[in-house]
N, C-alpha and C. Protein backbone atom coordinates (compact mmCIF):
# COMPACT_ATOMS: atom_id res chain seq x y z
N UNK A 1 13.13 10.28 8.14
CA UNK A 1 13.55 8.96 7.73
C UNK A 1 13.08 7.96 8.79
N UNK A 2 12.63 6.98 8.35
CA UNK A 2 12.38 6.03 9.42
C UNK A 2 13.40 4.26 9.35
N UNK A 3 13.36 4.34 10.33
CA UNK A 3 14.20 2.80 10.53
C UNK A 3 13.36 1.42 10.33
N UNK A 4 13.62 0.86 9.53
CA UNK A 4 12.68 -0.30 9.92
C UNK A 4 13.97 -1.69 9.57
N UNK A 5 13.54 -2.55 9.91
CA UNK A 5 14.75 -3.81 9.60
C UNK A 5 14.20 -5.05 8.23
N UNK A 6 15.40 -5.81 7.61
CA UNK A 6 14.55 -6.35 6.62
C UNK A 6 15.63 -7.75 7.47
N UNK A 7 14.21 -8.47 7.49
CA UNK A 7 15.22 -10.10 8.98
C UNK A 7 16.01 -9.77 9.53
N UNK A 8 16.10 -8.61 10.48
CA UNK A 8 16.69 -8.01 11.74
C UNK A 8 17.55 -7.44 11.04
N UNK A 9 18.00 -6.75 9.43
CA UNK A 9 18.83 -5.80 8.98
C UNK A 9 18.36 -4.59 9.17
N UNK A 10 18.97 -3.20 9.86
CA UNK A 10 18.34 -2.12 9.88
C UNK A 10 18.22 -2.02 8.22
N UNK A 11 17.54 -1.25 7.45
CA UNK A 11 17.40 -0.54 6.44
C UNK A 11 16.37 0.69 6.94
N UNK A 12 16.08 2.21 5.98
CA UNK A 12 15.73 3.17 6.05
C UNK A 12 15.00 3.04 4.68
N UNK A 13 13.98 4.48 5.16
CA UNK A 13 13.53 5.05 4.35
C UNK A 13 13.23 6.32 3.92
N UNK A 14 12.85 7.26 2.74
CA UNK A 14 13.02 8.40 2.34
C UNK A 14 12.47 9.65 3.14
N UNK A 15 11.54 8.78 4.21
CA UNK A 15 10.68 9.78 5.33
C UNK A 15 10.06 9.22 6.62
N UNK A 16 8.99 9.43 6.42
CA UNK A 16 8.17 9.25 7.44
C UNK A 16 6.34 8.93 6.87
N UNK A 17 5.67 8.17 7.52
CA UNK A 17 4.49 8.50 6.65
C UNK A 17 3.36 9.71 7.06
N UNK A 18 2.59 9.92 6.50
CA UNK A 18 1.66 11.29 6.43
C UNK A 18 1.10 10.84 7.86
N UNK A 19 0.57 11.89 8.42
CA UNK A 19 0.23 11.98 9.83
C UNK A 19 -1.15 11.62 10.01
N UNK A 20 -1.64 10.70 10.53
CA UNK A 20 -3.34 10.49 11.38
C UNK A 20 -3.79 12.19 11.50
N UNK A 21 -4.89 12.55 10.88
CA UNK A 21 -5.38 13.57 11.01
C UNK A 21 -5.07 14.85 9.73
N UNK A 22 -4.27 14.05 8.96
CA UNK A 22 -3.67 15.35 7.96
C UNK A 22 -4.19 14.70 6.57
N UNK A 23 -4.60 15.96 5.48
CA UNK A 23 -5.16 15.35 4.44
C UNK A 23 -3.90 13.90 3.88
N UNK A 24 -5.19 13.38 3.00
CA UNK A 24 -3.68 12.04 2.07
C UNK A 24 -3.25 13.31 1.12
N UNK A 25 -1.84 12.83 1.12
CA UNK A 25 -1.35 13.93 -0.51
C UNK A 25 -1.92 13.01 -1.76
N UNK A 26 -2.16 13.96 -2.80
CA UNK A 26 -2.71 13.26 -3.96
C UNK A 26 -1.74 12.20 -4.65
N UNK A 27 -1.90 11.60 -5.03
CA UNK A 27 -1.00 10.43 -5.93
C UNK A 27 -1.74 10.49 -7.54
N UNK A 28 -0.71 10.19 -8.17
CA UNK A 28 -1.02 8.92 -9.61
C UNK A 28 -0.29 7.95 -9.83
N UNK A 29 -1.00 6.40 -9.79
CA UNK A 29 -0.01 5.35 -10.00
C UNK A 29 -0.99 4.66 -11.39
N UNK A 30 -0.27 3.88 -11.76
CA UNK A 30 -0.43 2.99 -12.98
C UNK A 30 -1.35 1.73 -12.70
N UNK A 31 -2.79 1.39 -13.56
CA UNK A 31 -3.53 0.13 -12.81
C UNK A 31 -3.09 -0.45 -14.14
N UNK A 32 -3.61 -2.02 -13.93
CA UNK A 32 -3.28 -3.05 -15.08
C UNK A 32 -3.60 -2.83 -16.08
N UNK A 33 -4.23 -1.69 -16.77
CA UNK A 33 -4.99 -2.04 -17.98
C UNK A 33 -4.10 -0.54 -18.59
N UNK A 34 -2.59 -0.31 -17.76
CA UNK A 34 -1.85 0.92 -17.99
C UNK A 34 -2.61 2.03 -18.24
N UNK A 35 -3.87 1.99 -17.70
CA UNK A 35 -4.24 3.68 -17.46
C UNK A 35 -4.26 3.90 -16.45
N UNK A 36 -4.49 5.28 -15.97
CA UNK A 36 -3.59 5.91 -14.76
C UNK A 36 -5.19 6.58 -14.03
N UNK A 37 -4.66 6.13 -12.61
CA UNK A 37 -5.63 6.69 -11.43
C UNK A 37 -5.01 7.24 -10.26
N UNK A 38 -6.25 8.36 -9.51
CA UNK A 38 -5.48 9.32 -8.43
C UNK A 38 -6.29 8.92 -7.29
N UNK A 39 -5.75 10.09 -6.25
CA UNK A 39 -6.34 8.95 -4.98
C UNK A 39 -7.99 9.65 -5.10
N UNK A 40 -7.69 11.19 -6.11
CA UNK A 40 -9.10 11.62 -5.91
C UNK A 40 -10.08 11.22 -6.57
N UNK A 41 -9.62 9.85 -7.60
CA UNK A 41 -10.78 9.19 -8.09
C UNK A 41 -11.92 8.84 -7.41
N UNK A 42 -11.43 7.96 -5.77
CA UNK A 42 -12.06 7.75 -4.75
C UNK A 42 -12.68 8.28 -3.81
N UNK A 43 -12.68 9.68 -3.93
CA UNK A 43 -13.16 10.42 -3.12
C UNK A 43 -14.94 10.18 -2.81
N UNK A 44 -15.49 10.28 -1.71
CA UNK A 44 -16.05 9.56 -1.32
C UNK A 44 -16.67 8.44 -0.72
N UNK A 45 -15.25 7.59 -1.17
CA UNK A 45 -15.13 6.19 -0.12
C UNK A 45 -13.75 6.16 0.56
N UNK A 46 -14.10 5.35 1.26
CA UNK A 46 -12.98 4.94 2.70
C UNK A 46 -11.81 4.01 1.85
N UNK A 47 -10.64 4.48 2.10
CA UNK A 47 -9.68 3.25 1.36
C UNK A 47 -8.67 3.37 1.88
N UNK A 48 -8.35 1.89 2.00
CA UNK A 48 -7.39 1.06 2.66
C UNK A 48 -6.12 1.06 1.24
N UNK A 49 -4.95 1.67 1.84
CA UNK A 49 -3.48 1.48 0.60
C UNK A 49 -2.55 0.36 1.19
N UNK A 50 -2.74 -0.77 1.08
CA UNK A 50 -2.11 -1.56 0.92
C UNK A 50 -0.77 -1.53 0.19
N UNK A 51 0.41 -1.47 1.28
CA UNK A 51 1.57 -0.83 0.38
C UNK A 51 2.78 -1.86 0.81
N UNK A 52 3.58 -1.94 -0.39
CA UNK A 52 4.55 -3.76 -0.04
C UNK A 52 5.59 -3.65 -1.17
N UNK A 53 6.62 -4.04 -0.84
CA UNK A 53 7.78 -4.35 -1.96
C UNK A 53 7.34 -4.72 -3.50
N UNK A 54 7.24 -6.30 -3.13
CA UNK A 54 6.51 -7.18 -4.15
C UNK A 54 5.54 -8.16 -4.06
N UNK A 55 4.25 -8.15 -5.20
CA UNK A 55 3.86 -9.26 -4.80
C UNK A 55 4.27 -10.37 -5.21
N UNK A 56 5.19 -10.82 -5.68
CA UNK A 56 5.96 -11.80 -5.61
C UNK A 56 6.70 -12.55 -4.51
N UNK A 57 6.06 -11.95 -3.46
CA UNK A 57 7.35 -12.56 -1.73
C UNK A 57 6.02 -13.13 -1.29
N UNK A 58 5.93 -13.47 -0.07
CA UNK A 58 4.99 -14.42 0.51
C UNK A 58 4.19 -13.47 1.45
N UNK A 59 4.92 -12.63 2.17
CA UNK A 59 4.29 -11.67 3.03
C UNK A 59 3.20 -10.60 1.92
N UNK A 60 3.68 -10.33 1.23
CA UNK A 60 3.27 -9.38 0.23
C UNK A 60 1.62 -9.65 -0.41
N UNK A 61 2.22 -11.08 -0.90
CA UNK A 61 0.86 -11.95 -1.35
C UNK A 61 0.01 -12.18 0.01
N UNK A 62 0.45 -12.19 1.16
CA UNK A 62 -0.38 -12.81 1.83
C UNK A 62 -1.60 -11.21 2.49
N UNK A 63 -0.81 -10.39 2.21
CA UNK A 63 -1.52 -9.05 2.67
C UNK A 63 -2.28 -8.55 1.59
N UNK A 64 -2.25 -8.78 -0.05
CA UNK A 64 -2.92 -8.85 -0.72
C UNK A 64 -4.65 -9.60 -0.41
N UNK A 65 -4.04 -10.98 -0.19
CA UNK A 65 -4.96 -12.22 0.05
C UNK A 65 -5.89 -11.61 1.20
N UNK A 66 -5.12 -11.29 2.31
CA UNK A 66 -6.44 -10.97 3.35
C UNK A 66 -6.53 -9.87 3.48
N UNK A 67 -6.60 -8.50 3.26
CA UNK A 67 -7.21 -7.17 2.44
C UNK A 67 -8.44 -7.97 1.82
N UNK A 68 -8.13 -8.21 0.58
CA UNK A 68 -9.25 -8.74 -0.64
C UNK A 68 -10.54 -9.67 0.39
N UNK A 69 -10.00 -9.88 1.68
CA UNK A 69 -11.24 -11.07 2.05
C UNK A 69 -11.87 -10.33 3.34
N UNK A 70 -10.98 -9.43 3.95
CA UNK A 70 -11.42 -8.62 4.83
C UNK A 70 -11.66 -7.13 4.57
N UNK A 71 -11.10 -6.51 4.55
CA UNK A 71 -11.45 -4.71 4.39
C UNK A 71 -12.44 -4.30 3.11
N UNK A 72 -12.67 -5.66 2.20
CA UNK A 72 -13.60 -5.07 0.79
C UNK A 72 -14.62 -5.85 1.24
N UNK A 73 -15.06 -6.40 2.39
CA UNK A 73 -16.11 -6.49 2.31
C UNK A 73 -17.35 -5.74 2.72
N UNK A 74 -16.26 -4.48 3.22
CA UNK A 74 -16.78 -3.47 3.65
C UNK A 74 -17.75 -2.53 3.15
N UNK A 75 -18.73 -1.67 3.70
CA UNK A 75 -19.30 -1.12 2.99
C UNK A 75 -18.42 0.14 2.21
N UNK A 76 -18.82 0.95 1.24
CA UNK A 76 -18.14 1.97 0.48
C UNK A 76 -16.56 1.99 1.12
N UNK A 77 -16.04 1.24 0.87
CA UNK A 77 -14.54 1.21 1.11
C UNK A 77 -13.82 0.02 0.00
N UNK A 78 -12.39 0.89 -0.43
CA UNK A 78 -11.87 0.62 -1.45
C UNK A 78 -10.65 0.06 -1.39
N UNK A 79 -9.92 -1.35 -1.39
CA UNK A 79 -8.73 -1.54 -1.26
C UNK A 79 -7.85 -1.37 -2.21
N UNK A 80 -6.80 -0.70 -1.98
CA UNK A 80 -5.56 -0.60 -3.06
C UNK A 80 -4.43 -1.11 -3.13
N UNK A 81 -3.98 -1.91 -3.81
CA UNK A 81 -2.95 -2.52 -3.41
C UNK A 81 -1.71 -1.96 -3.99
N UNK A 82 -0.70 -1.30 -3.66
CA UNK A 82 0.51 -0.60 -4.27
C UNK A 82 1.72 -0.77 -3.85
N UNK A 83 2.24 -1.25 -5.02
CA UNK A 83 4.05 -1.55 -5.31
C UNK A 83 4.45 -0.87 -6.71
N UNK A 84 6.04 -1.07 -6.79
CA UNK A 84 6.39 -0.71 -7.76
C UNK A 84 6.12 -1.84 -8.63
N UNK A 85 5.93 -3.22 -8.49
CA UNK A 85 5.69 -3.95 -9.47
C UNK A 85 5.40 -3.21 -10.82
N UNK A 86 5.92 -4.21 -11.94
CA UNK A 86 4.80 -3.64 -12.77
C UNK A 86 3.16 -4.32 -13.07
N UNK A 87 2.48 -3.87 -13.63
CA UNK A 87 1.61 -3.80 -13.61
C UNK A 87 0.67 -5.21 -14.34
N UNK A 88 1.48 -5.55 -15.39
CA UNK A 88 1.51 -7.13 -15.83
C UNK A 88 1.32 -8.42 -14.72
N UNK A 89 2.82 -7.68 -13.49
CA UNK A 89 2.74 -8.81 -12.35
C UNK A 89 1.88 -8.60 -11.41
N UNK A 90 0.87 -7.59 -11.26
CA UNK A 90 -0.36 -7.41 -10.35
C UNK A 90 -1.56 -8.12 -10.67
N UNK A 91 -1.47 -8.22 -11.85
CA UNK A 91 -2.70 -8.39 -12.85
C UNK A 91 -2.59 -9.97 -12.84
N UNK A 92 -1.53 -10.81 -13.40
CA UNK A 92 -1.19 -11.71 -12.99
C UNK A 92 -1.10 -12.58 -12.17
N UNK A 93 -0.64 -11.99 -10.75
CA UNK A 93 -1.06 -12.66 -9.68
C UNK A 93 -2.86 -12.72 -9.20
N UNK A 94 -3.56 -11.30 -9.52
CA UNK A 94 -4.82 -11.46 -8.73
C UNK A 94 -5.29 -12.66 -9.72
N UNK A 95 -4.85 -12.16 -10.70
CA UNK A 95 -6.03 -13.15 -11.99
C UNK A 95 -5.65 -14.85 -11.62
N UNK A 96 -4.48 -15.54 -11.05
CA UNK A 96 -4.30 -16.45 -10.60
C UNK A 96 -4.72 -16.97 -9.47
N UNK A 97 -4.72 -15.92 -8.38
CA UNK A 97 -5.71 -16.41 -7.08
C UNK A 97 -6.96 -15.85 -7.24
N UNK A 98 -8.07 -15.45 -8.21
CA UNK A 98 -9.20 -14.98 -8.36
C UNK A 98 -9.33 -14.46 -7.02
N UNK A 99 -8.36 -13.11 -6.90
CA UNK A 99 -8.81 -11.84 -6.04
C UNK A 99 -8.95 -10.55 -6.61
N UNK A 100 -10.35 -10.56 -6.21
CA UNK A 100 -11.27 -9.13 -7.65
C UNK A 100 -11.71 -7.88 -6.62
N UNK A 101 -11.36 -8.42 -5.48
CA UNK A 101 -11.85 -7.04 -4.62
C UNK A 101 -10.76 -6.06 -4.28
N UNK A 102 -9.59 -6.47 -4.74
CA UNK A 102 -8.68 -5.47 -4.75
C UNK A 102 -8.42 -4.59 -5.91
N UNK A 103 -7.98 -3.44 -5.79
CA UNK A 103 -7.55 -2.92 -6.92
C UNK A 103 -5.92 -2.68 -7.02
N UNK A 104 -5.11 -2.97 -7.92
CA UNK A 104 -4.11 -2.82 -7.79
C UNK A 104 -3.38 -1.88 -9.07
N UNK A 105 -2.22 -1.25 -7.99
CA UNK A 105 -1.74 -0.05 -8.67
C UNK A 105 0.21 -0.14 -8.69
N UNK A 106 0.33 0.53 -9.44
CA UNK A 106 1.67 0.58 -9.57
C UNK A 106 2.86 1.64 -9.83
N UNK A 107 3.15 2.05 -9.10
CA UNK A 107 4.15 3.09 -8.84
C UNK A 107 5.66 2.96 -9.78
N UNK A 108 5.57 1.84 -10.95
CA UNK A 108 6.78 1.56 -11.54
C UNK A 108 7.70 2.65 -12.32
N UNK A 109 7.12 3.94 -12.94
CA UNK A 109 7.20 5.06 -13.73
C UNK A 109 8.31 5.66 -12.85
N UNK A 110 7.88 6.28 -12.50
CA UNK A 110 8.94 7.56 -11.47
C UNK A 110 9.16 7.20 -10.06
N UNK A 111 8.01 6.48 -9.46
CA UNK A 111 8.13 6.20 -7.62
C UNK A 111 7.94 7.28 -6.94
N UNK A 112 6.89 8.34 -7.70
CA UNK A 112 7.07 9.63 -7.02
C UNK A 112 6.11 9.27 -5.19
N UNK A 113 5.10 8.21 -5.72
CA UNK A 113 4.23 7.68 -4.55
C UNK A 113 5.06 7.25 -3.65
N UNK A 114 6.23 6.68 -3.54
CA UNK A 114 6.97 6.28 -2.26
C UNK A 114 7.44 7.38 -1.86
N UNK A 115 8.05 8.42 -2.75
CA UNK A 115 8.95 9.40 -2.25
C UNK A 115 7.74 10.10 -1.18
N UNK A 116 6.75 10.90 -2.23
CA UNK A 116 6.11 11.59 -1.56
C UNK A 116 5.29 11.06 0.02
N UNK A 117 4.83 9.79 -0.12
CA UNK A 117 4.75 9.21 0.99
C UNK A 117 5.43 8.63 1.88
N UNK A 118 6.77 8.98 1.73
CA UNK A 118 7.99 9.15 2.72
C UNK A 118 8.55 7.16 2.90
N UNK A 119 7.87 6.35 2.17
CA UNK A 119 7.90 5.37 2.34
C UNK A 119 9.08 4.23 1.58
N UNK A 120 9.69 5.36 0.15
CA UNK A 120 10.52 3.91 -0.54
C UNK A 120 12.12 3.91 0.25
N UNK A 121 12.72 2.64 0.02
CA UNK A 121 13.62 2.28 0.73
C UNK A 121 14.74 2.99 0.04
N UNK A 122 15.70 3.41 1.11
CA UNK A 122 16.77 4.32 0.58
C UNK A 122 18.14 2.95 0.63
N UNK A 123 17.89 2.12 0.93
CA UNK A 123 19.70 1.05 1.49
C UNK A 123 19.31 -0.16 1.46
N UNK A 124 20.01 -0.76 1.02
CA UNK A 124 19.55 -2.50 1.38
C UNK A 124 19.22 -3.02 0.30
N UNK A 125 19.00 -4.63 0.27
CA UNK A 125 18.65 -5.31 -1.12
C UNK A 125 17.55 -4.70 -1.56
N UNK A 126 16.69 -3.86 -0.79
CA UNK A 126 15.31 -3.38 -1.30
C UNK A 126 15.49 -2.10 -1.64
N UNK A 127 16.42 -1.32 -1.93
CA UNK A 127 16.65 0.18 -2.04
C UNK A 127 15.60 0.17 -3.17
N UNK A 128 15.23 1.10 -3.20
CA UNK A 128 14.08 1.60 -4.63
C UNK A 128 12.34 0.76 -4.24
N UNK A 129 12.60 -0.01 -3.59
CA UNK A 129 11.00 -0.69 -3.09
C UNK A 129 10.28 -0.02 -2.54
N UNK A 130 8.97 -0.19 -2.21
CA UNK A 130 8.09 0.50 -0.87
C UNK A 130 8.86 -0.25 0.30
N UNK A 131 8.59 0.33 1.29
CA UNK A 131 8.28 -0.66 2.99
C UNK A 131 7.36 -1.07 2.68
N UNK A 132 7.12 -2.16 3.73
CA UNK A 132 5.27 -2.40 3.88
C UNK A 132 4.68 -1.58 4.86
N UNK A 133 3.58 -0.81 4.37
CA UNK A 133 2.72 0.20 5.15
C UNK A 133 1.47 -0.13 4.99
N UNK A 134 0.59 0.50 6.01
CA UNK A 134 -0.41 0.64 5.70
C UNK A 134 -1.46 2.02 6.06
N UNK A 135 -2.42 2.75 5.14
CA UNK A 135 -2.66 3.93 5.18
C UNK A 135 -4.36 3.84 4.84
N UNK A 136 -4.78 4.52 6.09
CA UNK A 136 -6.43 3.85 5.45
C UNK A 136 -6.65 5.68 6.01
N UNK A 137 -7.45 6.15 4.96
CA UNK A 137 -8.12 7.12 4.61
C UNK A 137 -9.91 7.07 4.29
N UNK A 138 -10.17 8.29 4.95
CA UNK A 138 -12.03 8.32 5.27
C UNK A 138 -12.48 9.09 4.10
N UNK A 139 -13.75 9.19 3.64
CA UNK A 139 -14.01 9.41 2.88
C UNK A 139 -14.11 11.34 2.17
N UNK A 140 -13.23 11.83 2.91
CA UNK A 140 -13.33 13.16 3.01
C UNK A 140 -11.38 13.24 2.60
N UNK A 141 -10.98 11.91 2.21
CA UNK A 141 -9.31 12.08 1.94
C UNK A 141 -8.36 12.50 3.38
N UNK A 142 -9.16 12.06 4.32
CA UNK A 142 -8.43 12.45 6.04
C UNK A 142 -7.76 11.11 6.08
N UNK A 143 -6.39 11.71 6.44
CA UNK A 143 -5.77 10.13 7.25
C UNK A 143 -6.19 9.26 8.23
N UNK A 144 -6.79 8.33 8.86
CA UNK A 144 -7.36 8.30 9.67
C UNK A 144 -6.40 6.81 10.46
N UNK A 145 -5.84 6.60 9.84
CA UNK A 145 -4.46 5.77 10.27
C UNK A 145 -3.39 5.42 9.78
N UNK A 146 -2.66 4.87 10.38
CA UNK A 146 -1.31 4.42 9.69
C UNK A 146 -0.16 3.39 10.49
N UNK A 147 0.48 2.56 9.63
CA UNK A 147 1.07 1.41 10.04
C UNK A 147 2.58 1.12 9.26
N UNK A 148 3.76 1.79 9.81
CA UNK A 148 4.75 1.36 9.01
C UNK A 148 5.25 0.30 9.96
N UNK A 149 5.08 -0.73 8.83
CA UNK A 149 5.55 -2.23 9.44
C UNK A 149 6.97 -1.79 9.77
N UNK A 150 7.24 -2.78 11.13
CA UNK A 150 8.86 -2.14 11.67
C UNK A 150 9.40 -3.59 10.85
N UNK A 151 9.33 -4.61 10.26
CA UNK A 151 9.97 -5.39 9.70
C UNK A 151 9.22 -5.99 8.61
N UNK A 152 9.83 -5.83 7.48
CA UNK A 152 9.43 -6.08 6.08
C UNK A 152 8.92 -7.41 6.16
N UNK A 153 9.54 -8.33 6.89
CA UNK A 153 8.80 -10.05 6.79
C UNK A 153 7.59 -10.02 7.62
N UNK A 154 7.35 -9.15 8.26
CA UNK A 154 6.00 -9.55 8.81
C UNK A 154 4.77 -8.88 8.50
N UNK A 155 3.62 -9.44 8.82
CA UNK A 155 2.27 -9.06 8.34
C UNK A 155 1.39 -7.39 8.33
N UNK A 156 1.16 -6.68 8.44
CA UNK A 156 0.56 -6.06 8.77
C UNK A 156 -0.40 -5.92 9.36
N UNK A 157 -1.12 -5.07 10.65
CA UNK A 157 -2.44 -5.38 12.31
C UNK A 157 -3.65 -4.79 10.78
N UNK A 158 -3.74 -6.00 10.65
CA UNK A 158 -4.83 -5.96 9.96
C UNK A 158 -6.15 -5.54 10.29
N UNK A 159 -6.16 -5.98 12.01
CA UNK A 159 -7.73 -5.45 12.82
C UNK A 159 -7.22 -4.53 12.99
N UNK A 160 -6.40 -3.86 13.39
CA UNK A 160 -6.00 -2.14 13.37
C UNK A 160 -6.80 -1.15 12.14
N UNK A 161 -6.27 -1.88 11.11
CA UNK A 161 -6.62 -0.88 9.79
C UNK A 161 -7.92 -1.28 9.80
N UNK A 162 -8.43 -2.06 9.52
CA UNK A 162 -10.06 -2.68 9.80
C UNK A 162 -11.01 -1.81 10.58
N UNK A 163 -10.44 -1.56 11.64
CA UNK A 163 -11.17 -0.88 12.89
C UNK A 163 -11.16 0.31 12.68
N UNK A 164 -10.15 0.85 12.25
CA UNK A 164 -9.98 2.45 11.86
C UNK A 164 -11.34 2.79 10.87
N UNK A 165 -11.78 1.66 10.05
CA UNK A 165 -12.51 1.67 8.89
C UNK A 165 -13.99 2.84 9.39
N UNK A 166 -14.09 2.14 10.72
CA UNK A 166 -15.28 2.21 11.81
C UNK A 166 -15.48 3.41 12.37
């Protein structure tokens, strides 16, 4: 379980995230057009999981926003953006700020992606949400970093995950 605070409230979560150096576990989440993708679709490219409550909060959108302008401009690397949102409000928001370099996914069905990635919130106004994390994987499905934000209002080391890319 890990501790993290939401505006200096402790809240928890269901684990811990997957370890730097250990394969990603496989996922299936829901994209906008409600058909369903795994992480081994991507196999082959480098991808950044962009992972957040909602994009409906400001932090959320704003890690959307600079992902989409930084990490996809990358070569063979894939940004994902994942919440439980549903999938209407992903689609929605990018299609409003014309951001096309992200792909966005949605864990709304079961949440087996937070559980298994040790990441959804167990207490607090956010119980059932992701944390905000971040998980960038090489093209061989190796972890090759990771970032559980210690407080939900703030940004994610964006040159961290960036650099890992490298």
């Amino acid at each position: 379980m890990a501790t993290i605070t939401l505006k200096g409230n402790k809240i928890h979560t269901v684990g811990t995230l997957p370890e730097v150096g250990e394969k990603a576990p496989e996922f299936e989440l829901v994209n906008t057009d409600l058909s369903t993708s795994k992480l081994s679709d991507y196999k082959g490219s480098k991808v950044v999981l962009n992972i957040f409550p909602s994009v409906d909060t400001g932090i959320c959108a704003a890690s959307v926003r600079a992902f989409n302008e930084k990490a996809s401009k990358l070569d063979n690397t894939k940004v994902l953006c994942i919440s439980r949102d549903l999938p209407f409000a992903l689609q929605r928001f990018c299609g409003a700020e014309g951001l096309e370099d992200v792909i966005n996914h949605s864990d709304f069905k079961a949440g087996t992606f937070g559980k298994e990635y040790g990441l959804e919130i167990t207490d607090g106004p956010l119980a059932g949400l992701h944390s905000r994390a971040v998980i960038v994987v090489d093209e061989n499905g190796k972890i090759v970093y990771t970032e559980q934000v210690p407080e939900i209002a703030q940004e994610p080391d964006y040159d961290a995950a960036i650099k890992a890319l490298s």
